[in-house]
N, C-alpha and C. Protein backbone atom coordinates (compact mmCIF):
# COMPACT_ATOMS: atom_id res chain seq x y z
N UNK A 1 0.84 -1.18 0.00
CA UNK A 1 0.00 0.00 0.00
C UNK A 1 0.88 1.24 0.00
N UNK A 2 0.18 2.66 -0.78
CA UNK A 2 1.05 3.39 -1.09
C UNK A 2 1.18 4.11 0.42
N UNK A 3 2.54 4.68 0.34
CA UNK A 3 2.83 5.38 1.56
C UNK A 3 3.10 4.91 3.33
N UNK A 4 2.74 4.14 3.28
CA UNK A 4 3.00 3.44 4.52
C UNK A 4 4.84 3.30 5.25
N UNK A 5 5.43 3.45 4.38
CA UNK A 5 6.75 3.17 4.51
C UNK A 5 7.60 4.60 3.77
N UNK A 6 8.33 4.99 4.35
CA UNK A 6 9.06 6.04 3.45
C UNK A 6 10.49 5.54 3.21
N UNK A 7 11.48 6.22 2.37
CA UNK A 7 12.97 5.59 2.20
C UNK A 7 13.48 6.96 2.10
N UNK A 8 14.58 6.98 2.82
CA UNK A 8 15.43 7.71 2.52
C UNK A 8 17.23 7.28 1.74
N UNK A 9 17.08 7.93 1.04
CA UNK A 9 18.63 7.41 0.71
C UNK A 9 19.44 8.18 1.00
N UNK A 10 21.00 7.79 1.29
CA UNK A 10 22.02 8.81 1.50
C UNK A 10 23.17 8.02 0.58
N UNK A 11 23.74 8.64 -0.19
CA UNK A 11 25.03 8.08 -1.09
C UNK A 11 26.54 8.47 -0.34
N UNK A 12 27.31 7.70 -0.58
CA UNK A 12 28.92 8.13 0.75
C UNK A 12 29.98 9.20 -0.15
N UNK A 13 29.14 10.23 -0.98
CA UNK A 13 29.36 11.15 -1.47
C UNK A 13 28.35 12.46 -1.48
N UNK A 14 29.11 13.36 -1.57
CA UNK A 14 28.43 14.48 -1.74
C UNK A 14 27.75 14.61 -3.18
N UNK A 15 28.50 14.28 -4.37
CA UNK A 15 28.11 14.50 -5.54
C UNK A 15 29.05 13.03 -6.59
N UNK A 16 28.15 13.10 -7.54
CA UNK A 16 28.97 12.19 -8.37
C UNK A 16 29.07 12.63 -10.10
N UNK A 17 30.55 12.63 -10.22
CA UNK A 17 31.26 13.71 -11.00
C UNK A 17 30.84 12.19 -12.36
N UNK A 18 30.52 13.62 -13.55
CA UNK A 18 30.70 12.28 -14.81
C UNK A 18 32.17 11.75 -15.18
N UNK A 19 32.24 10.60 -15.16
CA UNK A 19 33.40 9.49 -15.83
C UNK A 19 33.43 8.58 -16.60
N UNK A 20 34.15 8.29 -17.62
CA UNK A 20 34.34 7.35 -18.23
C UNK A 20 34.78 6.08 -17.78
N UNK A 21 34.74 6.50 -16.57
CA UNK A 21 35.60 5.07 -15.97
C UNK A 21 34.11 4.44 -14.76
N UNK A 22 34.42 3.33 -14.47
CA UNK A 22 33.58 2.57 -13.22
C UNK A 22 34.02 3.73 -12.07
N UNK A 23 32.90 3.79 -11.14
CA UNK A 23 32.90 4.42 -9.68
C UNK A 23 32.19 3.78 -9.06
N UNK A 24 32.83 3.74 -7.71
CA UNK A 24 32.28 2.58 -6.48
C UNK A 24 31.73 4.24 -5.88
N UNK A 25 30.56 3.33 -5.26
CA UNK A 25 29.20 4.10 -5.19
C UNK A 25 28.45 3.52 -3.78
N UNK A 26 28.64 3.79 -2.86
CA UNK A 26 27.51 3.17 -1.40
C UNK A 26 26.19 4.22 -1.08
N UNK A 27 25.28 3.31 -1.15
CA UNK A 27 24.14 3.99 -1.16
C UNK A 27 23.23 3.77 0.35
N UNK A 28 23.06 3.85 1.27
CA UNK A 28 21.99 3.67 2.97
C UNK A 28 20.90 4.20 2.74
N UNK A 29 20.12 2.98 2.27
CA UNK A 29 18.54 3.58 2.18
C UNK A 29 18.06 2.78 3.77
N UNK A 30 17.59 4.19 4.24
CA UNK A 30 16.95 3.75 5.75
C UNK A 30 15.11 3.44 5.44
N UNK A 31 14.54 2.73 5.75
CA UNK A 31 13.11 2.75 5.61
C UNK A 31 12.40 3.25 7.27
N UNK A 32 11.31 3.35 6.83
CA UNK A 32 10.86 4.33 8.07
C UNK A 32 9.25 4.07 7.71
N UNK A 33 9.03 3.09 9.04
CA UNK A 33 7.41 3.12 9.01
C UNK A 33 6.62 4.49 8.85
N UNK A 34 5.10 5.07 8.61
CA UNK A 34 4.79 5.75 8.55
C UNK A 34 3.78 5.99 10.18
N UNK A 35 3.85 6.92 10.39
CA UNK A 35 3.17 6.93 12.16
C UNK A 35 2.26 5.85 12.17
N UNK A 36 1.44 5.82 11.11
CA UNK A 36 -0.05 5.22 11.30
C UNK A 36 0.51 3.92 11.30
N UNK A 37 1.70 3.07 10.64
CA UNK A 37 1.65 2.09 10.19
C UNK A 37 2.74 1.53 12.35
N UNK A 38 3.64 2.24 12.16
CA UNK A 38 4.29 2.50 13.65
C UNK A 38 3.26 2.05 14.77
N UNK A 39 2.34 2.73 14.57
CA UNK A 39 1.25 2.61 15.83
C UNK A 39 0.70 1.36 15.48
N UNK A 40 0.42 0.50 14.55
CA UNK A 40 -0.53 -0.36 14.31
C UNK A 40 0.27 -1.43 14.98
N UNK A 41 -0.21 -2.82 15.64
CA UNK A 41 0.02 -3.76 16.47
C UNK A 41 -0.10 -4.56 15.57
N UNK A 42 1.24 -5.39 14.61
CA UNK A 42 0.78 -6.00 14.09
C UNK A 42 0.92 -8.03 14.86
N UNK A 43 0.28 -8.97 14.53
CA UNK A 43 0.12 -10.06 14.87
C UNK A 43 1.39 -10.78 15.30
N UNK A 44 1.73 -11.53 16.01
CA UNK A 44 2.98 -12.40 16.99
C UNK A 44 2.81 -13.78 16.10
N UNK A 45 4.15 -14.33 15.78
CA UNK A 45 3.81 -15.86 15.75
C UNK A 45 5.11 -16.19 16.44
N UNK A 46 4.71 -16.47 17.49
CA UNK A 46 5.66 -17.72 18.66
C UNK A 46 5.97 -18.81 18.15
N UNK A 47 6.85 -19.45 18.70
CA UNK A 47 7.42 -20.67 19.13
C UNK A 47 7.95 -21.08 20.05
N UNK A 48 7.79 -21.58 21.23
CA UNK A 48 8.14 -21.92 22.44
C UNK A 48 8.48 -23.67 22.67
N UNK A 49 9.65 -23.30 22.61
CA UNK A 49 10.56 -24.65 22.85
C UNK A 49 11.04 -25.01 24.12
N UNK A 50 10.25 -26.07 24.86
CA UNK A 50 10.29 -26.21 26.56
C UNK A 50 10.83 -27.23 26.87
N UNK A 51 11.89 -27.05 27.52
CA UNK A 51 12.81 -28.02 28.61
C UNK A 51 12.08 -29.25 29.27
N UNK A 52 12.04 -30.32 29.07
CA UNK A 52 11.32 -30.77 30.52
C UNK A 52 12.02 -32.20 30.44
N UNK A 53 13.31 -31.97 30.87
CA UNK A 53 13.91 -33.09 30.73
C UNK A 53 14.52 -33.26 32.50
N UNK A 54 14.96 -34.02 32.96
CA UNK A 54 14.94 -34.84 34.38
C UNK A 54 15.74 -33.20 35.13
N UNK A 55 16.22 -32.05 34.35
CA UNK A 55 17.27 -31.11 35.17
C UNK A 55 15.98 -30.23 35.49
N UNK A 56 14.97 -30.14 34.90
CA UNK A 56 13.72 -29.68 35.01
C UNK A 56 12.87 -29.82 36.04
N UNK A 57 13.58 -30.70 36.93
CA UNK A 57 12.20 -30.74 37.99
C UNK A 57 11.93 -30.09 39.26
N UNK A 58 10.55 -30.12 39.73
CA UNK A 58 10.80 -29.09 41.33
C UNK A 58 10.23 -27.72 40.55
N UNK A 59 10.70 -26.71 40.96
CA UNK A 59 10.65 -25.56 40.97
C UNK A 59 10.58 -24.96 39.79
N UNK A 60 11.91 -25.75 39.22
CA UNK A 60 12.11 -25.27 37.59
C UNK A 60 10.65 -25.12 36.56
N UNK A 61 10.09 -26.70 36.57
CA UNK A 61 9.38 -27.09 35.90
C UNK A 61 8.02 -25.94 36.14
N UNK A 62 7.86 -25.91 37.53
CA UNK A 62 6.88 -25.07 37.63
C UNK A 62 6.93 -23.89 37.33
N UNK A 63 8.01 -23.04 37.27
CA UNK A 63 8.41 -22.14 37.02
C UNK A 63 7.55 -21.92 35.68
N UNK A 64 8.79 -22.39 34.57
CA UNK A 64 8.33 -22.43 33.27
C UNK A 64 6.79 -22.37 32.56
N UNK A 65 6.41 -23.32 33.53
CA UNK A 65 4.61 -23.97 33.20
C UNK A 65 4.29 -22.07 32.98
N UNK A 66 4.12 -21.54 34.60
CA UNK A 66 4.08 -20.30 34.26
C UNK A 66 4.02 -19.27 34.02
N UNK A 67 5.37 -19.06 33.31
CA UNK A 67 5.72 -18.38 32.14
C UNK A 67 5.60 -18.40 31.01
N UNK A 68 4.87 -19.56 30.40
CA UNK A 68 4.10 -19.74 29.45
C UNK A 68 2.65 -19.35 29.57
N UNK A 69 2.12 -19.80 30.60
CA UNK A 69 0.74 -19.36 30.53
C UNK A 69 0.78 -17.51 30.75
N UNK A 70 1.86 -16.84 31.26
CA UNK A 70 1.55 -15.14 31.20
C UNK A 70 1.64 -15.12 30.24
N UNK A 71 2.72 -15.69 29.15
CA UNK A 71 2.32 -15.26 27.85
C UNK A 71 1.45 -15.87 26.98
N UNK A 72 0.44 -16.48 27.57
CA UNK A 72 -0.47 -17.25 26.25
C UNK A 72 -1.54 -15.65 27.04
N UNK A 73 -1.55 -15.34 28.19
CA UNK A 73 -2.67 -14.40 28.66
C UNK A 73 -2.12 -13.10 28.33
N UNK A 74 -1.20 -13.18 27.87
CA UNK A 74 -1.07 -11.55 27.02
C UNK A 74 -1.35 -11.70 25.52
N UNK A 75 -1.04 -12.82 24.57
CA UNK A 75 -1.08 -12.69 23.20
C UNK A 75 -2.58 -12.52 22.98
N UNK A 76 -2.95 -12.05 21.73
CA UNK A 76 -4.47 -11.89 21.28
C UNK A 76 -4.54 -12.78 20.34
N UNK A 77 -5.62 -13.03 19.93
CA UNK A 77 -6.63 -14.20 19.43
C UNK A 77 -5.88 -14.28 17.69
N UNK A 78 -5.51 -13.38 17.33
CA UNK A 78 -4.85 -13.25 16.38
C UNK A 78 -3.62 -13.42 16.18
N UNK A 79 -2.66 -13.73 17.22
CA UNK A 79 -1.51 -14.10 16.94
C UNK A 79 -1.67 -15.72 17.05
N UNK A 80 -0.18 -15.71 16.64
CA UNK A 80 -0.11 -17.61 16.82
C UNK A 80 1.01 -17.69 17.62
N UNK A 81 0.56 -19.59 17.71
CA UNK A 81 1.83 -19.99 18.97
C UNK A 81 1.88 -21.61 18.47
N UNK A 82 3.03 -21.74 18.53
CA UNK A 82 3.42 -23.13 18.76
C UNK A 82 4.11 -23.48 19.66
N UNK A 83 3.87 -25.11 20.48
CA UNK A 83 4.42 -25.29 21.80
C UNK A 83 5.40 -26.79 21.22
N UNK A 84 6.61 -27.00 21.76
CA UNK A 84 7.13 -27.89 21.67
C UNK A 84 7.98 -27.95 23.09
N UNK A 85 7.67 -29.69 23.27
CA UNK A 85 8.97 -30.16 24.40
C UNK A 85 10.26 -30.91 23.84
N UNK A 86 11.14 -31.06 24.75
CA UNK A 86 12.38 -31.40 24.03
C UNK A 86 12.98 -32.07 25.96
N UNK A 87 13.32 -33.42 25.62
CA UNK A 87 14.83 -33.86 26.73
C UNK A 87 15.28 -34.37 25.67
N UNK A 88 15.73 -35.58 25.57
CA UNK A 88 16.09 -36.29 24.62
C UNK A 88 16.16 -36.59 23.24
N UNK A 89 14.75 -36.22 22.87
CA UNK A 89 14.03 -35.87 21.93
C UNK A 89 12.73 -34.84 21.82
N UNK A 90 12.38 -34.51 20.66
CA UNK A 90 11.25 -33.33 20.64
C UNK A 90 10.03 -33.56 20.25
N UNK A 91 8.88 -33.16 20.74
CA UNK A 91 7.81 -33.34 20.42
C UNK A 91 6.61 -32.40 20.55
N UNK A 92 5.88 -32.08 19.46
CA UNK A 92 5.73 -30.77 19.66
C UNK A 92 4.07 -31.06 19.82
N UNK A 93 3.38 -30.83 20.52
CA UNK A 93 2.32 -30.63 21.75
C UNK A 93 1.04 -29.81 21.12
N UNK A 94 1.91 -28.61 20.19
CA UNK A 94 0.87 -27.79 19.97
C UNK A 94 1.24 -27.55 18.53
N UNK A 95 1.09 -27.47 17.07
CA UNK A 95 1.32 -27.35 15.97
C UNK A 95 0.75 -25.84 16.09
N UNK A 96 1.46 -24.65 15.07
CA UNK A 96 1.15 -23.53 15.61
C UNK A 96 -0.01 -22.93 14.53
N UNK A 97 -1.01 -22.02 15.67
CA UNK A 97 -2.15 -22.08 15.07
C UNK A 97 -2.73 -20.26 16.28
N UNK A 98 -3.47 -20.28 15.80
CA UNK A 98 -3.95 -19.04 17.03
C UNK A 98 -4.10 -19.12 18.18
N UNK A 99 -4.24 -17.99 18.31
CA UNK A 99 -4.41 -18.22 20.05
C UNK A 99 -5.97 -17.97 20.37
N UNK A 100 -6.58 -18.98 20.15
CA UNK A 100 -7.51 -18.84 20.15
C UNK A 100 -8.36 -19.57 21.37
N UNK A 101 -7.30 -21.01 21.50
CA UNK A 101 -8.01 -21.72 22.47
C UNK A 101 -7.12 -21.43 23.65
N UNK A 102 -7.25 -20.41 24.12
CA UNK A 102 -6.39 -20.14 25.51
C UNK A 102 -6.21 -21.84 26.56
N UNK A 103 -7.40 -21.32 26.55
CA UNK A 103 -7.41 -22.70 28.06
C UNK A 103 -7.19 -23.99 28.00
N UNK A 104 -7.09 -24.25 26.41
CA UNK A 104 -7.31 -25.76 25.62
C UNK A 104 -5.46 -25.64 26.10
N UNK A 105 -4.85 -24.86 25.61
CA UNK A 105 -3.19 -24.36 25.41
C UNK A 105 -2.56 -24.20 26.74
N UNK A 106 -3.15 -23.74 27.46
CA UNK A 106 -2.61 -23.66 28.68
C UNK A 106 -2.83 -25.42 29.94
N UNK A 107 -3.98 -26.09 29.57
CA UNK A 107 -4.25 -27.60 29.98
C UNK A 107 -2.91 -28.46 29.27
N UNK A 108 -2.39 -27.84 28.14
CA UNK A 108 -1.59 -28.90 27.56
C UNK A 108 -0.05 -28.22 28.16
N UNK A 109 0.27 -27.11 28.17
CA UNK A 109 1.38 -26.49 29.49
C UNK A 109 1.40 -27.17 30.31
N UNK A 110 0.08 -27.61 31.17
CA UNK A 110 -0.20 -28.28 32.73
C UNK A 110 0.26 -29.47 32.74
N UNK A 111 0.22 -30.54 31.59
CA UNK A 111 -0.12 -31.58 31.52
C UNK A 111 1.89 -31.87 31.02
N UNK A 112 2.74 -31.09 30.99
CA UNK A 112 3.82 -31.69 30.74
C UNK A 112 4.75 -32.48 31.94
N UNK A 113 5.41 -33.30 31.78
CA UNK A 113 5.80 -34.10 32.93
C UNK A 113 7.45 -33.91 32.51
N UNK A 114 7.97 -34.16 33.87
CA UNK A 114 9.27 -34.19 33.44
C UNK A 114 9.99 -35.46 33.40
């Protein structure tokens, strides 16, 4: 969409003289959201890759549990998340999809064992 983004360029010269010959030339184009686009919140896609292997247990484990669930209760319905565990091997719990089923997502957090 037009305008949303602006560019500025700056070249690592003041001016560039005509030649017959090749000239090395550096150009820093900075891009620059536009306020409206700045302010807009756009959508999260997570991936959360969780420990729960035997160094995990006690405190740790609970710990983690959560710190996952503050962040499934901050993301909105529109972002996504995928959940995977890992000791030995990995297995991933939640294939990533919205956040839509909070509580469905957070029962399967609960339900990891170490």
């Amino acid at each position: 969409m037009a305008g949303e983004v602006s560019l500025q360029c700056t070249l690592n010269r003041p001016y560039l003289p005509a030649a017959a010959t090749q000239q090395l030339v550096y150009l820093f184009i900075e891009t620059r959201p536009t306020e409206a686009v700045a302010q807009a919140q756009m959508p999260l896609n997570f991936s959360l890759v969780l420990d729960h292997s035997g160094s995990m247990s006690g405190a740790k484990l609970s710990n983690l549990k959560e710190a996952v669930k503050l962040v499934l209760d901050r993301m909105q319905p529109e972002d996504y998340i995928a959940l995977t565990i890992f000791d030995d091997r990995a297995q991933v719990i939640a294939p990533s999809q919205p956040v839509v089923h909070r509580e469905y997502l957070k029962s399967l957090v609960e339900s990891i064992r170490v």
